[in-house]
N, C-alpha and C. Protein backbone atom coordinates (compact mmCIF):
# COMPACT_ATOMS: atom_id res chain seq x y z
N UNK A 1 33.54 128.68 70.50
CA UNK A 1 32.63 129.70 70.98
C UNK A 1 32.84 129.96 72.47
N UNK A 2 33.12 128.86 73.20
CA UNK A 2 33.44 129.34 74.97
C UNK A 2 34.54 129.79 75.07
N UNK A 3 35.75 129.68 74.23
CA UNK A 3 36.73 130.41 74.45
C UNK A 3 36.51 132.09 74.40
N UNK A 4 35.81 132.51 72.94
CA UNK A 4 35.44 133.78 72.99
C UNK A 4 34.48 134.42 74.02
N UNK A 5 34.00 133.39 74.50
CA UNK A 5 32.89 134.19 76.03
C UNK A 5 33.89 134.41 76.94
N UNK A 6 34.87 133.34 76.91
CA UNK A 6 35.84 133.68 78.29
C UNK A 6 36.74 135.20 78.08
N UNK A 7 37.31 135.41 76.60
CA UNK A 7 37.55 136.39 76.29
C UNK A 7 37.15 137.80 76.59
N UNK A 8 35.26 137.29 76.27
CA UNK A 8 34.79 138.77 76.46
C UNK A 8 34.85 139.48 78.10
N UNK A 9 34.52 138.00 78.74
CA UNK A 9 34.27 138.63 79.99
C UNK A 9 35.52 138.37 80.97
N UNK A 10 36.85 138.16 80.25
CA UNK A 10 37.91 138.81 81.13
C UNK A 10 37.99 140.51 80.54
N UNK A 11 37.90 140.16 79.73
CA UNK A 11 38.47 141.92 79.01
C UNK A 11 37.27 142.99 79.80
N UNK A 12 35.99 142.77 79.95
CA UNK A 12 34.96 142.92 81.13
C UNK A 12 35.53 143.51 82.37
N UNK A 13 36.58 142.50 82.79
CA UNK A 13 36.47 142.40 84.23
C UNK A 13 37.45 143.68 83.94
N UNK A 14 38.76 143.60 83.20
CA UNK A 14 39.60 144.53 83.22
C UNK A 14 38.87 145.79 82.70
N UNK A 15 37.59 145.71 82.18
CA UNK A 15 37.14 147.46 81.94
C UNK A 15 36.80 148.06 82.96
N UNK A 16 36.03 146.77 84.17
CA UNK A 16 35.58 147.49 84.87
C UNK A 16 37.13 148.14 85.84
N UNK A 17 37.98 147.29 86.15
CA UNK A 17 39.24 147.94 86.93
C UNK A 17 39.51 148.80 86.98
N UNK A 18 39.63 149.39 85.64
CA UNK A 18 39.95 150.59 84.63
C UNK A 18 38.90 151.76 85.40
N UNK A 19 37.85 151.04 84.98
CA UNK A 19 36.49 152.32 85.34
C UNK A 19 36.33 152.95 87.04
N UNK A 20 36.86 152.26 87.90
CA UNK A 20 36.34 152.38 89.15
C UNK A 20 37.61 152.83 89.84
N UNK A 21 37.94 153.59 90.84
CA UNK A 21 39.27 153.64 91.21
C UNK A 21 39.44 153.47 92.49
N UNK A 22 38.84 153.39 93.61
CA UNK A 22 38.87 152.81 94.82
C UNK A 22 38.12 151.84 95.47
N UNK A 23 39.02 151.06 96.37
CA UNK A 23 38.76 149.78 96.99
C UNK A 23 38.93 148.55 96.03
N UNK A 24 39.68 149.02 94.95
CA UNK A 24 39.65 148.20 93.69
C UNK A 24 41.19 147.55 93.52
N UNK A 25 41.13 146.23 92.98
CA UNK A 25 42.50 145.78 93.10
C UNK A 25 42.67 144.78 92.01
N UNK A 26 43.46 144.41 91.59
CA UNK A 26 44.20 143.53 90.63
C UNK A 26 45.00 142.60 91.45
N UNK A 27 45.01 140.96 90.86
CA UNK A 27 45.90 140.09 91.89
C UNK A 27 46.02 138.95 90.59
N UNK A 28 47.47 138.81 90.51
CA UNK A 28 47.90 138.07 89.81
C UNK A 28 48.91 136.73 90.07
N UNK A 29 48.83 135.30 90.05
CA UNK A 29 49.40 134.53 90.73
C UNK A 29 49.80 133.48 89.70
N UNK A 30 50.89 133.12 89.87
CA UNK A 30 51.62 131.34 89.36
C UNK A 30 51.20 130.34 90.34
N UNK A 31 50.83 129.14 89.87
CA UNK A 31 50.46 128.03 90.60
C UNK A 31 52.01 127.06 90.06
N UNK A 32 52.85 126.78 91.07
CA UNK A 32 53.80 126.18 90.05
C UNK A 32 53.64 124.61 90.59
N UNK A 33 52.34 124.32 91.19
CA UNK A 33 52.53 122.97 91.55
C UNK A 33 50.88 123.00 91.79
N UNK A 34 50.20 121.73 91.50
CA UNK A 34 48.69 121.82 91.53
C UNK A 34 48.17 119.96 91.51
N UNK A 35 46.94 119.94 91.91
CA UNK A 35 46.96 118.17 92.03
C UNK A 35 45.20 118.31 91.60
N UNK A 36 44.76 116.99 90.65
CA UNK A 36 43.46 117.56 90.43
C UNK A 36 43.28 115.43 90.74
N UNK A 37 42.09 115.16 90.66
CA UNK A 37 41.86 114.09 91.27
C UNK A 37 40.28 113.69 90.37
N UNK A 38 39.85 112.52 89.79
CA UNK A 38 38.99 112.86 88.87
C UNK A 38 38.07 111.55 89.31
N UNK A 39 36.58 111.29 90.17
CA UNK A 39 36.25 109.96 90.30
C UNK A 39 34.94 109.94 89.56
N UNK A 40 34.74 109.15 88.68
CA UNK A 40 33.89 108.90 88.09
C UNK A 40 33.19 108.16 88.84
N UNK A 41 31.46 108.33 88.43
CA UNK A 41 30.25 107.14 88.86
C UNK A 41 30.79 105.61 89.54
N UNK A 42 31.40 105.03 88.23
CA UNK A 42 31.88 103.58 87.98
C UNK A 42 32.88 103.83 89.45
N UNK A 43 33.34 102.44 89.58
CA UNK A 43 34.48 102.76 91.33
C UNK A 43 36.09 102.90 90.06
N UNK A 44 35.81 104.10 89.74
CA UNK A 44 37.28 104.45 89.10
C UNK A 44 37.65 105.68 89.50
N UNK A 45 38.90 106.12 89.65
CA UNK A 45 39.77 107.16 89.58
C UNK A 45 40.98 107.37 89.16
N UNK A 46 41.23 108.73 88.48
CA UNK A 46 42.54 109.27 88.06
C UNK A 46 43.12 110.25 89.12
N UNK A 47 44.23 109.74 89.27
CA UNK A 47 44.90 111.22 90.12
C UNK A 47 46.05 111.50 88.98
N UNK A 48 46.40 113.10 89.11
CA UNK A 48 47.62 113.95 87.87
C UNK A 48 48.50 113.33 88.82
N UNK A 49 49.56 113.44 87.91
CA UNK A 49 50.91 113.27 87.74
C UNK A 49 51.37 115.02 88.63
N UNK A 50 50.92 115.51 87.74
CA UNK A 50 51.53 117.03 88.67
C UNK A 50 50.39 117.65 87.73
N UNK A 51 50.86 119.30 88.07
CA UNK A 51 49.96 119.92 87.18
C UNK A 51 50.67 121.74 87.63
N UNK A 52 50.46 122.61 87.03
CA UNK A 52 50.56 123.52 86.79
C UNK A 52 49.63 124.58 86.49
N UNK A 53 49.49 126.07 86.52
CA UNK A 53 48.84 127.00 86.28
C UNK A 53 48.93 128.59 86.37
N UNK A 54 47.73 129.66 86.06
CA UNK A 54 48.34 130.72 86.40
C UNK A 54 46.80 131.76 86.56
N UNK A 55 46.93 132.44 87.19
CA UNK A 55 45.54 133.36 87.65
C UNK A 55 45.66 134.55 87.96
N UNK A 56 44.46 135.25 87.17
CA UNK A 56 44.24 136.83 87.57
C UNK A 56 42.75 136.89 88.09
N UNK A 57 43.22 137.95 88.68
CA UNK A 57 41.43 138.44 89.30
C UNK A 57 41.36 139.80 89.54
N UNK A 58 39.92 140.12 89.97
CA UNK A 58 39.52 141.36 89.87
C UNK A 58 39.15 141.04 91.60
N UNK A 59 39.25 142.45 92.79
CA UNK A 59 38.38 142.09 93.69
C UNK A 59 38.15 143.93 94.15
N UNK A 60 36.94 143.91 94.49
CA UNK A 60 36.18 145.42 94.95
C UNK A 60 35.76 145.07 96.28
N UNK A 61 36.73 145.78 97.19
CA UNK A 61 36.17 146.21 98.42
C UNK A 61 37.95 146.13 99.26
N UNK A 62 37.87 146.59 100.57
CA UNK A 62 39.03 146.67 101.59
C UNK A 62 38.63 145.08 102.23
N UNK A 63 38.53 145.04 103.46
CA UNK A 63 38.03 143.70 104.32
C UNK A 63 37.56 142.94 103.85
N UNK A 64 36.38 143.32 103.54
CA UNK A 64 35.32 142.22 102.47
C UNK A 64 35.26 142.75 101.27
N UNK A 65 35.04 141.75 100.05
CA UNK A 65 35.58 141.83 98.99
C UNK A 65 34.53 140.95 97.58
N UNK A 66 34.35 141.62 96.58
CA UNK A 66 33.82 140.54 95.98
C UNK A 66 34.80 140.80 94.55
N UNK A 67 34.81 139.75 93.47
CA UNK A 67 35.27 139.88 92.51
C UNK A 67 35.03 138.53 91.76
N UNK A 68 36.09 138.49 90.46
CA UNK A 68 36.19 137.50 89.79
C UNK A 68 37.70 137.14 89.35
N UNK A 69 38.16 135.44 88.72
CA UNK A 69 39.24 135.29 89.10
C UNK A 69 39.12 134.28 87.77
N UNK A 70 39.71 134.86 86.68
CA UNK A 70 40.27 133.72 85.58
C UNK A 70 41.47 132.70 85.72
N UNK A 71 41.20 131.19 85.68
CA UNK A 71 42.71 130.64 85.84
C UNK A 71 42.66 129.55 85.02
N UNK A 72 43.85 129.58 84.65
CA UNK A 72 44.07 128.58 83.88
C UNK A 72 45.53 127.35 84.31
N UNK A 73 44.76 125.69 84.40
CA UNK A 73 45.69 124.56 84.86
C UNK A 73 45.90 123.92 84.01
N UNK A 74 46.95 123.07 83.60
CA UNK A 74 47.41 122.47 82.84
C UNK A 74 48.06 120.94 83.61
N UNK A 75 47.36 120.06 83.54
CA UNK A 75 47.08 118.82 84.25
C UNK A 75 48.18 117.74 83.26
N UNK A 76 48.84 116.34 83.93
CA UNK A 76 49.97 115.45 83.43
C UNK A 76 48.84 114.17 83.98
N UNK A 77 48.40 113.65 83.08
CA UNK A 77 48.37 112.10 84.12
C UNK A 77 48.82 111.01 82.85
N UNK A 78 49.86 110.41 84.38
CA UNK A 78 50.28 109.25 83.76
C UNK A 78 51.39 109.03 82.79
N UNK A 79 51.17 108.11 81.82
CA UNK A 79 52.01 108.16 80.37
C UNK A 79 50.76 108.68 79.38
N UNK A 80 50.19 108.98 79.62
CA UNK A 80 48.69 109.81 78.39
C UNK A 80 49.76 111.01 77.90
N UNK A 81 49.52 110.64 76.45
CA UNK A 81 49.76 111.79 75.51
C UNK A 81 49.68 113.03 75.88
N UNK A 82 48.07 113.42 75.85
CA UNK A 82 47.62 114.32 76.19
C UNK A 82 47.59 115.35 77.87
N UNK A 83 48.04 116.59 77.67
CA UNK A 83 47.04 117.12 78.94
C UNK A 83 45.61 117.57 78.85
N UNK A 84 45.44 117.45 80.33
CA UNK A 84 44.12 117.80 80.71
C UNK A 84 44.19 119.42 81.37
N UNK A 85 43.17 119.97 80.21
CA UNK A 85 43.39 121.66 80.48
C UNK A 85 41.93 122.32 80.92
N UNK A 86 42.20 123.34 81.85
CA UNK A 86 41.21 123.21 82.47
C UNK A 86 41.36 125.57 82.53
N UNK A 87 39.95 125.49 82.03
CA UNK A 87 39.73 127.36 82.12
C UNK A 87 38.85 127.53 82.48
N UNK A 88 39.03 128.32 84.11
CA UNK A 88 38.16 128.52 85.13
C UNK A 88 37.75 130.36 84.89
N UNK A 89 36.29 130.63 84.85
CA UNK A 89 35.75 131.64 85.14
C UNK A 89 35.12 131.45 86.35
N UNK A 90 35.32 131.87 87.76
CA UNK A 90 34.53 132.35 89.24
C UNK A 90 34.52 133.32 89.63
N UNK A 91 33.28 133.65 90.11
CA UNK A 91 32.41 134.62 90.75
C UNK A 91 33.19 134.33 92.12
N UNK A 92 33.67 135.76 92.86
CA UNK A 92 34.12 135.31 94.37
C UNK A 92 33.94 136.47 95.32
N UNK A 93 34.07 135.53 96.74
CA UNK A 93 33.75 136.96 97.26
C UNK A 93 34.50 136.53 98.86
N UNK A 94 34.77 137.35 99.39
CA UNK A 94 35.71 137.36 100.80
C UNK A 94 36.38 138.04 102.30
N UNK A 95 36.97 137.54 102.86
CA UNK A 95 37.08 138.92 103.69
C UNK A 95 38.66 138.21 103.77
N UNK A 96 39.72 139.76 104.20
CA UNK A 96 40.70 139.86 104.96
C UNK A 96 40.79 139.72 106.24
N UNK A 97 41.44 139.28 106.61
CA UNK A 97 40.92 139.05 108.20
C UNK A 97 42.86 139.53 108.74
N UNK A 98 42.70 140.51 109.17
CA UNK A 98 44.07 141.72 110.00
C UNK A 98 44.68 140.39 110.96
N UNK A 99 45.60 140.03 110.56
CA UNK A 99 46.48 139.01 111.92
C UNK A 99 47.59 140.54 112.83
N UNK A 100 48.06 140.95 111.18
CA UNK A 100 48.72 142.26 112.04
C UNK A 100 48.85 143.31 110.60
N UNK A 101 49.50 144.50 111.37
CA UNK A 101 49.23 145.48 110.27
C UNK A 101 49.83 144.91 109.04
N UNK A 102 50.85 144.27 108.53
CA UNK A 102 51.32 144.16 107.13
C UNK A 102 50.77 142.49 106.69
N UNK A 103 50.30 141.87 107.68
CA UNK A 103 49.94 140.80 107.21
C UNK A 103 48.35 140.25 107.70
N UNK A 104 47.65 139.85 106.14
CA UNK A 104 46.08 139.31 106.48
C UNK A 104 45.72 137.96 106.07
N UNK A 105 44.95 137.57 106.42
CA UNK A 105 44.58 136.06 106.28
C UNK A 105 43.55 136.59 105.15
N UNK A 106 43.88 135.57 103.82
CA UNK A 106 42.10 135.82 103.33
C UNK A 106 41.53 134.53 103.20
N UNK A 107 40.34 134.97 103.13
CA UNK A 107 39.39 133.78 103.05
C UNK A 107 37.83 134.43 102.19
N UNK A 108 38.09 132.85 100.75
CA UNK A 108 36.82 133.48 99.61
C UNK A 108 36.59 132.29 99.70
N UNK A 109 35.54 132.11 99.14
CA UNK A 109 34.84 131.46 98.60
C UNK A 109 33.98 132.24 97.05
N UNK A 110 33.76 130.65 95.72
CA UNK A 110 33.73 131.28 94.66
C UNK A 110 32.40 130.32 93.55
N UNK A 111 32.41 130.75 92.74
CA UNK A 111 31.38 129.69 92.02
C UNK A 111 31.09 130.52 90.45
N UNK A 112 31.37 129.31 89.84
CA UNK A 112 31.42 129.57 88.26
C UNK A 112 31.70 128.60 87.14
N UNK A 113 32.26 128.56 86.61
CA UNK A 113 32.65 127.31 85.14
C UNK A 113 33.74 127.62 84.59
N UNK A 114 34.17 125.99 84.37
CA UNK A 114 35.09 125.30 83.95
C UNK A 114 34.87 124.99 82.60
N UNK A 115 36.05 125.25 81.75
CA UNK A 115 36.11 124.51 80.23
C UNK A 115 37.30 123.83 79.98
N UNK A 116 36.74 122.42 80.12
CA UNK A 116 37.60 121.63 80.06
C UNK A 116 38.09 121.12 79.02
N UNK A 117 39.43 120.66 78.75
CA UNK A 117 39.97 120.56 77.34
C UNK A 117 40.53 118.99 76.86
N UNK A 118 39.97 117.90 76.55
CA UNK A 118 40.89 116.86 76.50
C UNK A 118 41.10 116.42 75.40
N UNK A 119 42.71 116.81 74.53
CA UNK A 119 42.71 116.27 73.51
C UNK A 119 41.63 117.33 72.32
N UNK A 120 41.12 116.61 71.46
CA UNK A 120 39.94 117.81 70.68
C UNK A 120 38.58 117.71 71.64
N UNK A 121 38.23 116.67 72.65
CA UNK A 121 37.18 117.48 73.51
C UNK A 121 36.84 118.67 74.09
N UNK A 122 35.68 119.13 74.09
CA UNK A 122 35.79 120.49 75.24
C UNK A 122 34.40 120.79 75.61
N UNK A 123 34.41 120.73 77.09
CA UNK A 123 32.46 121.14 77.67
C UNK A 123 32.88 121.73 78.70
N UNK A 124 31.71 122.80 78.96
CA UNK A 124 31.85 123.73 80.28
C UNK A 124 31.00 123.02 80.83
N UNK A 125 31.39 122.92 82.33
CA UNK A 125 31.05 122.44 84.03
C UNK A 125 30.80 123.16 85.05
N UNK A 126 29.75 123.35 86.00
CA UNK A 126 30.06 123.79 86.51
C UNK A 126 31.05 123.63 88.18
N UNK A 127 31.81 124.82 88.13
CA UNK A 127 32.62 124.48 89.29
C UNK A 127 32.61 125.46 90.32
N UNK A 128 33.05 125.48 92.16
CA UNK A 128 32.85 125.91 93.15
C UNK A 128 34.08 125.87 94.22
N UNK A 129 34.52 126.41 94.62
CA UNK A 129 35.83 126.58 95.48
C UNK A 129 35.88 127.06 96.27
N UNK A 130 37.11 127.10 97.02
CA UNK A 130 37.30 127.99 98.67
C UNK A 130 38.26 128.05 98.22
N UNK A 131 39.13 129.57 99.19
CA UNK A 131 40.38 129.87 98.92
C UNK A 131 40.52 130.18 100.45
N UNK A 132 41.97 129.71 100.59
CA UNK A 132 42.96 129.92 102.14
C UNK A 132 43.86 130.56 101.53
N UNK A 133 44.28 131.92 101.91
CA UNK A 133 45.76 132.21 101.61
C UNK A 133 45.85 133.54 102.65
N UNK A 134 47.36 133.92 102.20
CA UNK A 134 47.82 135.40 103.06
C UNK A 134 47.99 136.08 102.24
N UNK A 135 48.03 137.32 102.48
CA UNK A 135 48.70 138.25 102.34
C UNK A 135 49.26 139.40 102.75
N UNK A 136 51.04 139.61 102.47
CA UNK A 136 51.60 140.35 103.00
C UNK A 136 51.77 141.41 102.06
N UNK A 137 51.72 143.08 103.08
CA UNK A 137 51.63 144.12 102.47
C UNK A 137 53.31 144.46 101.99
N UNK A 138 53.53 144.41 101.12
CA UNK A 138 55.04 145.32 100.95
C UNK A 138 54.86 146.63 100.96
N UNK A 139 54.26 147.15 100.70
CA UNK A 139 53.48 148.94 100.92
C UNK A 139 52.04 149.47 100.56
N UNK A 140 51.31 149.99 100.73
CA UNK A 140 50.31 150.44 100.40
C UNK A 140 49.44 150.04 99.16
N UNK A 141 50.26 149.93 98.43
CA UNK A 141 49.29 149.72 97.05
C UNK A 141 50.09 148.02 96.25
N UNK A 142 50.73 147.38 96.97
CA UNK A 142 51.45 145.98 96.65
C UNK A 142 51.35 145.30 97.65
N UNK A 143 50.98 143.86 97.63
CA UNK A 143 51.01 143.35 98.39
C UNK A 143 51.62 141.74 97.60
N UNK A 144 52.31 141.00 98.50
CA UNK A 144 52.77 139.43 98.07
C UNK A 144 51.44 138.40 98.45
N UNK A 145 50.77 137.64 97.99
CA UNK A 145 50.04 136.73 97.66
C UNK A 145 50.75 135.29 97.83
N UNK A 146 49.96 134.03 98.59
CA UNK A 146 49.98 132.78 98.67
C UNK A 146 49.49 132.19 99.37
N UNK A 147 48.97 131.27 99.07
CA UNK A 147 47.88 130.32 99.79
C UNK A 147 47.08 129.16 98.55
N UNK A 148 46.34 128.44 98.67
CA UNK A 148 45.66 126.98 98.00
C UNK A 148 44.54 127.57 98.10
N UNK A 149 43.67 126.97 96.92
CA UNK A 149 42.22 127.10 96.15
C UNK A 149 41.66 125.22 96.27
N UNK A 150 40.64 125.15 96.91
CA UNK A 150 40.11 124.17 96.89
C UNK A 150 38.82 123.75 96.25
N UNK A 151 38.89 123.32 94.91
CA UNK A 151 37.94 123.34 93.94
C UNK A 151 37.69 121.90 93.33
N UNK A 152 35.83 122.39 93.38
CA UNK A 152 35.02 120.80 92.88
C UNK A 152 34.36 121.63 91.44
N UNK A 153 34.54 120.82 90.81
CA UNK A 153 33.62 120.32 89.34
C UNK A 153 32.98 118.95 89.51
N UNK A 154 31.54 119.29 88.58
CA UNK A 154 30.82 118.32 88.38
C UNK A 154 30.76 117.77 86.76
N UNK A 155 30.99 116.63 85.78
CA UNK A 155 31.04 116.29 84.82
C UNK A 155 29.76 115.17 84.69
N UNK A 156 28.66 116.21 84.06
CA UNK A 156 27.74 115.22 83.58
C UNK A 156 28.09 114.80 82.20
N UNK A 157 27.62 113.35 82.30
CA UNK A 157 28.25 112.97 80.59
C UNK A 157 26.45 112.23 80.65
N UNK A 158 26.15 111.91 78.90
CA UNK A 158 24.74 111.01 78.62
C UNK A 158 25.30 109.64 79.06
N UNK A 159 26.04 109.33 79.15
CA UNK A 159 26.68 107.80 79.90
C UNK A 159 27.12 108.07 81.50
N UNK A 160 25.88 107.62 82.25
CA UNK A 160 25.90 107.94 83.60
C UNK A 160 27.34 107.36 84.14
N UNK A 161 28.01 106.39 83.77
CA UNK A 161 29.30 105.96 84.28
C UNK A 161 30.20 106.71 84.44
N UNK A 162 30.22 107.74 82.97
CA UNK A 162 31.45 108.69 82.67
C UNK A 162 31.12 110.11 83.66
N UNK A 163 30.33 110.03 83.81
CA UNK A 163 30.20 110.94 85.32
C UNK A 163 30.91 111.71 86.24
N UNK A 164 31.51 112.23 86.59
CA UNK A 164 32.64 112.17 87.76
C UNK A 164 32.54 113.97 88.82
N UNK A 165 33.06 113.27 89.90
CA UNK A 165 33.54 114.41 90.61
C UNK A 165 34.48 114.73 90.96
N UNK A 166 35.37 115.91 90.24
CA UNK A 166 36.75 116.32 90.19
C UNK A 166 36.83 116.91 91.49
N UNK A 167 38.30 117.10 92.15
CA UNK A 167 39.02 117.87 92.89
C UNK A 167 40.21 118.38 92.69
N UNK A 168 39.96 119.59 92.62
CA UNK A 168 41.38 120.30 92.40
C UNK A 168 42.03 120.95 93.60
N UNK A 169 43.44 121.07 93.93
CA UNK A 169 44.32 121.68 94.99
C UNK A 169 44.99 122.43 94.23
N UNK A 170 44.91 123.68 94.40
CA UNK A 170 45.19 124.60 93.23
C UNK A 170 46.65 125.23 94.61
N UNK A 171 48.20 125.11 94.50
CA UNK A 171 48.89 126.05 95.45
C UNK A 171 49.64 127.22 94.82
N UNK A 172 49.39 128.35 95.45
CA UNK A 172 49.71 129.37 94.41
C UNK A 172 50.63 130.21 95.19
N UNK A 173 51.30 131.63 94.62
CA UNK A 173 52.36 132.73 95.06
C UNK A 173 52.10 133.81 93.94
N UNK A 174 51.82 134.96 94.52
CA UNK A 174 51.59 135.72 93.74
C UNK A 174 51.55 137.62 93.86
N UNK A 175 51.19 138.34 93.15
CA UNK A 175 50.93 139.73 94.05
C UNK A 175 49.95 140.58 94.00
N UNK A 176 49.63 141.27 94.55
CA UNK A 176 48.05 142.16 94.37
C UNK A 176 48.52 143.39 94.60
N UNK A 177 47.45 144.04 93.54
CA UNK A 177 48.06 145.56 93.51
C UNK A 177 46.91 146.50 93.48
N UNK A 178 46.72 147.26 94.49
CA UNK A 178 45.60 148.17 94.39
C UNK A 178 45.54 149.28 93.48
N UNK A 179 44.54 149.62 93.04
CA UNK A 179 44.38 150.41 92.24
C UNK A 179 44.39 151.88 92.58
């Protein structure tokens, strides 16, 4: 059933894209390297092996900006069978900040939920992030994308031990395209 909510409300985000035609943009990115870090209640922790991913978003406005940003990571720890998969819906919002005409600093901040996947487990969390990145204009309506997403989840479990507070380093490259 959370998969189909995530469904509805990407296909959402892309109606609205569709519907609106200025100050409106599309940004699409590969994470080809990512680190998530997992400490439970108890004095335990997992750190990944590596990890991987990939993200789209919606954002409305020039300078300042709000939108939303589906992504999906795909986490290694250890010798475990399994990965740890992780599908982020956030609410975000931000400004460009002009270093010079073809190139801007952005800076968001975001907040929304996580559905996490381990093995046949799966519960949504909620999760909260910052984003550092640039971007350079190649022309008017394209621009190149890259910069790191710095994101916390919280995992309540009924066994206060199993508890934990995740960190993710999400590093990405990617491009945005105005509408």
């Amino acid at each position: 059933m959370s998969k189909k909510l995530l469904v509805i409300l990407v296909v959402g985000i892309l109606a609205l894209c569709a519907v609106f035609a200025s100050n409106h943009s599309i940004e699409v990115s590969v994470s080809p390297f990512s680190f998530q870090k997992i400490k439970l209640d108890t004095p335990a922790e997992y750190n990944s092996k590596y990890g991987w991913g990939v993200k789209a978003g919606y954002r409305y406005g020039s300078n300042l900006y709000v939108g939303a940003d589906v992504s999906y990571s795909n986490y290694k720890y250890g010798e475990e069978k399994n990965h740890y998969l992780v599908w982020t819906l956030m609410a975000k919002g931000g400004v460009l900040v002009d270093v010079c005409k073809a190139f801007k600093l952005d800076l968001g901040l975001g907040a929304g939920a996580d559905l996490r996947v381990w093995g046949d487990l799966s519960k949504v969390y909620p999760t909260a992030g910052f984003y550092l990145g640039g971007l350079f204009n190649v022309s008017e309506k394209v621009g190149v994308t890259a910069g790191a997403d710095l994101r916390f989840a919280w995992q309540d479990n009924k066994v206060k031990a199993y508890s934990s507070m995740d960190t993710d380093v999400i590093c990405s490259l990617g491009a945005r395209v105005n509408l």
